[in-house]
C-alpha atoms as a PDB file:
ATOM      1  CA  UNK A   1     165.974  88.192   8.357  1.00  0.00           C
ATOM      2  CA  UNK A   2     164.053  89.163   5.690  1.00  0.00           C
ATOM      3  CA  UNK A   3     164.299  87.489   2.195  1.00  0.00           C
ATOM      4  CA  UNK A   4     164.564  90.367   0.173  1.00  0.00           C
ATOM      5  CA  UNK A   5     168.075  91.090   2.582  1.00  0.00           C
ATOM      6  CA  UNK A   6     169.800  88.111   0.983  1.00  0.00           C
ATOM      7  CA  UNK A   7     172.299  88.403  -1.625  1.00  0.00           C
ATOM      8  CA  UNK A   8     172.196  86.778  -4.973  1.00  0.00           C
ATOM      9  CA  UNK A   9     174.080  84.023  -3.960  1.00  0.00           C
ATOM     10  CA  UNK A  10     172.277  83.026  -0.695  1.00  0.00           C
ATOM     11  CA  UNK A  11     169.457  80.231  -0.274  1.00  0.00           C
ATOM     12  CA  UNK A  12     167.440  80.611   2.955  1.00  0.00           C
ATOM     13  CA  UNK A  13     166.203  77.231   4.351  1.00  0.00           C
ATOM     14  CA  UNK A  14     165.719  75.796   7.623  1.00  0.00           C
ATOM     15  CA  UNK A  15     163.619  72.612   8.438  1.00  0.00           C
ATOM     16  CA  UNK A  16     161.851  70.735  10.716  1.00  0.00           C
ATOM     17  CA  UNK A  17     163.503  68.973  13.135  1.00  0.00           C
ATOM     18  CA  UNK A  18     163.981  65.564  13.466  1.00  0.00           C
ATOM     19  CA  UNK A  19     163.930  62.546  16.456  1.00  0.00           C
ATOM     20  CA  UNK A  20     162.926  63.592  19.970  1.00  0.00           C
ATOM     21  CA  UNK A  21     164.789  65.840  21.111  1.00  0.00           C
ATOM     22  CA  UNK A  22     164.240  69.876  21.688  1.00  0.00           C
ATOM     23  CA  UNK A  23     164.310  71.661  18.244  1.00  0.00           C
ATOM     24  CA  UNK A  24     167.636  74.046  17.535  1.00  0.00           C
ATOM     25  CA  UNK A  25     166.472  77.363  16.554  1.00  0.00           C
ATOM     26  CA  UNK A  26     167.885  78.901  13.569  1.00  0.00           C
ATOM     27  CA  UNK A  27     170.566  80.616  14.481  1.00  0.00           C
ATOM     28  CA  UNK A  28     171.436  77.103  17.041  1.00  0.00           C
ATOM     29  CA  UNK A  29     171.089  75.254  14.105  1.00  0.00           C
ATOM     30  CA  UNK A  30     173.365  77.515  11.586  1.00  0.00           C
ATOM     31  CA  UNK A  31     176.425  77.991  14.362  1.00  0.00           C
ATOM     32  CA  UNK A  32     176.891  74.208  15.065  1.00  0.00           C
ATOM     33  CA  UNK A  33     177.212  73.242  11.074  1.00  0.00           C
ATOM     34  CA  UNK A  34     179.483  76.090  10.289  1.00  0.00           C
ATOM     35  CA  UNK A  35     181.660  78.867  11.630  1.00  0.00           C
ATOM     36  CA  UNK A  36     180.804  82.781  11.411  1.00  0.00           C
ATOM     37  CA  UNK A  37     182.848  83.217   9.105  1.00  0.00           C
ATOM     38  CA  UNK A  38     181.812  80.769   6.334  1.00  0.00           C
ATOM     39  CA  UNK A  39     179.671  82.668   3.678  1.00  0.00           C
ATOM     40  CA  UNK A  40     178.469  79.825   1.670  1.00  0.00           C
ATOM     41  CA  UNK A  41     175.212  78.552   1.368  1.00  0.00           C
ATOM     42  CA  UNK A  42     175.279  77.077   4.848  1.00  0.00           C
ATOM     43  CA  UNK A  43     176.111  80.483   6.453  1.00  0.00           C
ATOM     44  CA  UNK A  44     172.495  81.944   5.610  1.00  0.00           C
ATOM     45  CA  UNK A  45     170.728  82.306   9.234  1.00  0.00           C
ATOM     46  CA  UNK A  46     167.097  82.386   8.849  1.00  0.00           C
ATOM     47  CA  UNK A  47     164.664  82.261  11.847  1.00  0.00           C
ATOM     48  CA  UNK A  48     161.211  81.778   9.347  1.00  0.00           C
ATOM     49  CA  UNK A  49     162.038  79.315   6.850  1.00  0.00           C
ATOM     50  CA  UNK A  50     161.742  75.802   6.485  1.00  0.00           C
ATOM     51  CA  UNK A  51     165.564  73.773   7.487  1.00  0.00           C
ATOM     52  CA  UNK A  52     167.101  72.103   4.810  1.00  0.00           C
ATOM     53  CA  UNK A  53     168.307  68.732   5.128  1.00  0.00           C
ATOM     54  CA  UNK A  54     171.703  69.872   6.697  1.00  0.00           C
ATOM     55  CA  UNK A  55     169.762  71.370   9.494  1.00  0.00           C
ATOM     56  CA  UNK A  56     167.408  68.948   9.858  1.00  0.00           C
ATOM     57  CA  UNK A  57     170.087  66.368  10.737  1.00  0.00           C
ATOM     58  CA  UNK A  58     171.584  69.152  12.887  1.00  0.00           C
ATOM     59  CA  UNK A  59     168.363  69.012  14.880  1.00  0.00           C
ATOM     60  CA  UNK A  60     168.543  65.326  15.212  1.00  0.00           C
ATOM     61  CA  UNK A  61     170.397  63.844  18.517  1.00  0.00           C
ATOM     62  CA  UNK A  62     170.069  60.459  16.566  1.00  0.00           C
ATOM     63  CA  UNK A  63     172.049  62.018  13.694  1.00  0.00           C
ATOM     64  CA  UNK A  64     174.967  63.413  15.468  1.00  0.00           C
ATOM     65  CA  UNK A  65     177.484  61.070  14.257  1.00  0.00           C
ATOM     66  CA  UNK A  66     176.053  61.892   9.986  1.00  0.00           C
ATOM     67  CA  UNK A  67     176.537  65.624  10.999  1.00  0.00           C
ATOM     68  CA  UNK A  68     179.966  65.202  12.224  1.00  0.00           C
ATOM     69  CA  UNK A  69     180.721  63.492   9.086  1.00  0.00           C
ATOM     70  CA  UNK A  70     179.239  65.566   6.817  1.00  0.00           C
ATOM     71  CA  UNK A  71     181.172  68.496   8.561  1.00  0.00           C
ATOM     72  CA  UNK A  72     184.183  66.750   8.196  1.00  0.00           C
ATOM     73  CA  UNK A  73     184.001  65.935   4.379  1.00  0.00           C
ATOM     74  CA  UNK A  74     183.156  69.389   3.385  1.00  0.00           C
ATOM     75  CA  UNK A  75     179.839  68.840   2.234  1.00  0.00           C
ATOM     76  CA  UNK A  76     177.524  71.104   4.426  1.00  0.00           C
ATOM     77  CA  UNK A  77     177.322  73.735   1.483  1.00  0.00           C
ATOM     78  CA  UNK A  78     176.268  71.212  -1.019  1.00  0.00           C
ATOM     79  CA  UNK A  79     173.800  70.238   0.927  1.00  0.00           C
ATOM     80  CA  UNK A  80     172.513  73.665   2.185  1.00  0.00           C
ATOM     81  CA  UNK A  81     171.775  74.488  -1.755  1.00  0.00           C
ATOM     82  CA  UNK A  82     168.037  74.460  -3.112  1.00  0.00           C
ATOM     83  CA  UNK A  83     168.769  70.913  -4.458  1.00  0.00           C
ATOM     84  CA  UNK A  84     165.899  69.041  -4.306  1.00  0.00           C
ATOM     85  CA  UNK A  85     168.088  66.085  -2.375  1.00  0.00           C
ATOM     86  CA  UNK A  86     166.293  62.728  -0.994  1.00  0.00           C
ATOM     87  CA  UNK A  87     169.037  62.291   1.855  1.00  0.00           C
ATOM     88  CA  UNK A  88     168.863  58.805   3.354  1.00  0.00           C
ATOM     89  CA  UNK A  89     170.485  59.415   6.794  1.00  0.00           C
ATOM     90  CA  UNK A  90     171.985  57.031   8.575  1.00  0.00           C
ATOM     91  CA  UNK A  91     171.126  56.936  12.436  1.00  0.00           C
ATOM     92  CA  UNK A  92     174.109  56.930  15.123  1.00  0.00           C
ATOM     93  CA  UNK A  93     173.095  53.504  16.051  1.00  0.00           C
ATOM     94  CA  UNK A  94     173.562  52.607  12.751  1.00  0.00           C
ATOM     95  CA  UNK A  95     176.695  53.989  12.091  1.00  0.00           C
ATOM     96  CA  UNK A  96     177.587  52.018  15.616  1.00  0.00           C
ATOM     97  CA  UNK A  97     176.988  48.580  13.665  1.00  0.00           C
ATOM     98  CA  UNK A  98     179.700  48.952  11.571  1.00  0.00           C
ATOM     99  CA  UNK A  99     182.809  47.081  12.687  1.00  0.00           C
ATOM    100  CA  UNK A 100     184.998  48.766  15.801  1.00  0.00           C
ATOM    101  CA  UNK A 101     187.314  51.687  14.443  1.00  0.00           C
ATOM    102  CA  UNK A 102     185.492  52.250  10.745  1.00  0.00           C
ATOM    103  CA  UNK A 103     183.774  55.495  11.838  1.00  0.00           C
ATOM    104  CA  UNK A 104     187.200  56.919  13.532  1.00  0.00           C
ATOM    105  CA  UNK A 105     189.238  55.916  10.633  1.00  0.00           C
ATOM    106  CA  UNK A 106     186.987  57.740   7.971  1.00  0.00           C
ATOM    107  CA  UNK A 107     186.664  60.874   9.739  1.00  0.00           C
ATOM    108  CA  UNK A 108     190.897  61.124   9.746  1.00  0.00           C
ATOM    109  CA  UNK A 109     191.697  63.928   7.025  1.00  0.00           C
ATOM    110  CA  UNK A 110     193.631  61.493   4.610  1.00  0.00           C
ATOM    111  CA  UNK A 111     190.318  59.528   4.623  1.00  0.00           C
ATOM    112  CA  UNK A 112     187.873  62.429   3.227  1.00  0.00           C
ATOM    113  CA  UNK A 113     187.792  61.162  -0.437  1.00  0.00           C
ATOM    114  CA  UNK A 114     186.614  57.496   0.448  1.00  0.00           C
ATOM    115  CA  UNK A 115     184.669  59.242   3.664  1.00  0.00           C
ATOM    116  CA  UNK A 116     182.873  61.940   0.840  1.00  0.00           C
ATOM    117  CA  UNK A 117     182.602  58.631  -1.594  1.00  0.00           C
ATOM    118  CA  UNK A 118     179.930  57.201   1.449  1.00  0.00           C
ATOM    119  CA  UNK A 119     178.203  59.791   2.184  1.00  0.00           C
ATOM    120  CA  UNK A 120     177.387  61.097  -1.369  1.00  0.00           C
ATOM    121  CA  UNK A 121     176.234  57.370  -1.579  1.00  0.00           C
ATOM    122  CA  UNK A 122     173.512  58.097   0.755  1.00  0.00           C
ATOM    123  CA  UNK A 123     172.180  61.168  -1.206  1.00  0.00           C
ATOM    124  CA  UNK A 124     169.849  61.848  -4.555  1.00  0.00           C
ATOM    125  CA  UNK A 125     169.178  64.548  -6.603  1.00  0.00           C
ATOM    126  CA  UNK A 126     164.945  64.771  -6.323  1.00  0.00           C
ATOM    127  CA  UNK A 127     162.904  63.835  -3.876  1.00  0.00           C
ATOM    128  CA  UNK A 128     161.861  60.329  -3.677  1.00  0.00           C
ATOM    129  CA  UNK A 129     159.010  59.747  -0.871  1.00  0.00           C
ATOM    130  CA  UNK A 130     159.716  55.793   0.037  1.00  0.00           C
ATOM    131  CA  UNK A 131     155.991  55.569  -0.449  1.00  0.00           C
ATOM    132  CA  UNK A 132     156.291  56.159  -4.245  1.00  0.00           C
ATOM    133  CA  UNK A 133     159.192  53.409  -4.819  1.00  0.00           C
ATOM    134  CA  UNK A 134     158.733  49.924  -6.144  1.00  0.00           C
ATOM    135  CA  UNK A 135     160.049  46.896  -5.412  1.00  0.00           C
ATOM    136  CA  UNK A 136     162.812  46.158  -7.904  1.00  0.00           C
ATOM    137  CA  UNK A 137     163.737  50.329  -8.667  1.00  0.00           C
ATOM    138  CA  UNK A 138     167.080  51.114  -9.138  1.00  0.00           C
ATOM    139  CA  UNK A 139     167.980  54.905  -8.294  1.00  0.00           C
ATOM    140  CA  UNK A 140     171.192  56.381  -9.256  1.00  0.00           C
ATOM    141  CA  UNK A 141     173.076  58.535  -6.177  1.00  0.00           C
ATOM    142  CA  UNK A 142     175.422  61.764  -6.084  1.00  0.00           C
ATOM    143  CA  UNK A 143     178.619  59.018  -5.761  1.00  0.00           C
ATOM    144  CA  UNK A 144     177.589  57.557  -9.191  1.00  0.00           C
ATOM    145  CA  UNK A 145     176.399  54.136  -7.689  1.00  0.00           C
ATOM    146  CA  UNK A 146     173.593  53.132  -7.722  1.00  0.00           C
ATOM    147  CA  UNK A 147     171.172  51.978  -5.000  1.00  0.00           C
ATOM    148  CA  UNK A 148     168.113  49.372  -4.972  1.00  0.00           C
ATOM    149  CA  UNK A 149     164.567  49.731  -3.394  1.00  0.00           C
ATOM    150  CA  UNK A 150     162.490  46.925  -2.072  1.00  0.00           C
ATOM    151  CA  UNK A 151     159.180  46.523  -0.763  1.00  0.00           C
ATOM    152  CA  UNK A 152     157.425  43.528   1.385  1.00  0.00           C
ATOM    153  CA  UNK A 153     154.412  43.993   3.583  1.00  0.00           C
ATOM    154  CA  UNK A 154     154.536  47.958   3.191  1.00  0.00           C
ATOM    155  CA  UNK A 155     158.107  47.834   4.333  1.00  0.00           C
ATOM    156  CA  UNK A 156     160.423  50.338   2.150  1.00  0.00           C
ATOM    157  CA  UNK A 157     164.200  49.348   2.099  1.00  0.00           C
ATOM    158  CA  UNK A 158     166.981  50.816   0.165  1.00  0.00           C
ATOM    159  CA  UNK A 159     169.435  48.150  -0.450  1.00  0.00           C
ATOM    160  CA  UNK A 160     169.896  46.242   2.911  1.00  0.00           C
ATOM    161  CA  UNK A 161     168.809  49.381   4.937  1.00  0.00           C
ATOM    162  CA  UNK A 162     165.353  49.574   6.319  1.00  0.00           C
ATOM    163  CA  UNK A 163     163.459  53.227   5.736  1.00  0.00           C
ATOM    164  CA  UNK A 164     161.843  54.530   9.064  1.00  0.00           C
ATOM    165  CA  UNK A 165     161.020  57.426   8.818  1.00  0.00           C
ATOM    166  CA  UNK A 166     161.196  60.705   6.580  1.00  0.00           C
ATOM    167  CA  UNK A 167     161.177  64.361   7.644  1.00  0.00           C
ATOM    168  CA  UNK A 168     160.453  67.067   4.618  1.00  0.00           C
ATOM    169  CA  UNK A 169     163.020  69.312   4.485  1.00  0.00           C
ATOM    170  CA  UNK A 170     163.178  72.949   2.138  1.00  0.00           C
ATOM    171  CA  UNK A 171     165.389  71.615  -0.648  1.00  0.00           C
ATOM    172  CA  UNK A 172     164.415  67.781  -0.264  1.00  0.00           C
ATOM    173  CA  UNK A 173     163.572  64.956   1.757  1.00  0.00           C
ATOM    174  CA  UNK A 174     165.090  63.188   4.644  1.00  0.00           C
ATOM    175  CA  UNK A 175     164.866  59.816   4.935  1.00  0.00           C
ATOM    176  CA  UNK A 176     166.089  58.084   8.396  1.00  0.00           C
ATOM    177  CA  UNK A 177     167.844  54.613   7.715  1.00  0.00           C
ATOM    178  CA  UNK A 178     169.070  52.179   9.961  1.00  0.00           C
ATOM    179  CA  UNK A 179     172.033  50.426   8.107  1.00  0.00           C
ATOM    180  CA  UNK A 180     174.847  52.698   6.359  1.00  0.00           C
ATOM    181  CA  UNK A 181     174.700  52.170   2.862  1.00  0.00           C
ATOM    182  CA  UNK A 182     178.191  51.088   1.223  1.00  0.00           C
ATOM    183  CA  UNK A 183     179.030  51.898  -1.786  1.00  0.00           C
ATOM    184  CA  UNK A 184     179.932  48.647  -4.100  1.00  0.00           C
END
């Protein structure tokens, strides 16, 4: 697709992938977020752009459990839109640490608000390259909390959660954690 094809109201983005596994392409990557039939942001198929953060997660197998989250709380259009968003994305091992039944009981529907409180806990608007942070700098996030960065022997945490990795995405930044953040 072409960008001078898209209506008005369409962003184009797809990113890199991230983890090991075999990339999606595009049009993989676009179907497993949303159905045909959504015509948000997240609905835009584009085989020659960059992903966006939503897709890069999608493209993750160590981010299946954010994805199905994010899915479930209705926030894969936000996050589809130009942003810029530092996402700090929680791996499914780390989502696995919390205590037995957390995960299940979050994703039930009479959950979403304190589900949607989380994960917009884990997000900023800008990009913030963990490289750039100092030890000490407080950073507000989507939720209205507010997290803490920390830095010893090159090590970049936010709050309790160790950075380790970060893949660039069109509208932002990815960062791969491995604790969930909670919101306070």
């Amino acid at each position: 697709m072409k960008l001078k094809h898209l209506t008005p109201f369409a962003v184009v983005a797809l990113l890199t992938s991230c983890g090991g596994g075999t990339a999606e392409t595009a049009d993989q990557a676009a179907a497993s977020v949303t159905p045909a039939t959504t015509v948000g942001q997240s609905g835009v198929v584009d085989d020659e752009s960059q992903r966006n953060v939503v897709q890069v997660a999608v493209g993750s197998p160590d981010h299946t459990t954010l994805v199905t989250a994010v899915k479930t709380a209705g926030l894969v259009d936000a996050l589809s839109n130009a942003g810029p968003f530092t996402v700090f994305a929680p791996t499914n091992a780390a989502f696995d640490a919390l205590p037995a039944g957390t995960v299940d009981g979050l994703l039930k529907p009479d959950k979403k608000d304190d589900l949607t409180d989380i994960l917009q806990y884990h997000v900023a608007v800008g990009v913030y390259k963990p490289e750039n942070m100092n030890d000490g700098q407080v950073l507000g996030m989507v939720n209205g909390g507010n997290v803490t960065f920390h830095v010893q022997d090159g090590q970049v945490m936010i709050n309790d959660a160790k950075i380790v990795g970060t893949v660039p995405a069109a509208n932002g930044l990815v960062c791969v954690i491995d604790k969930v953040l909670t919101p306070q």
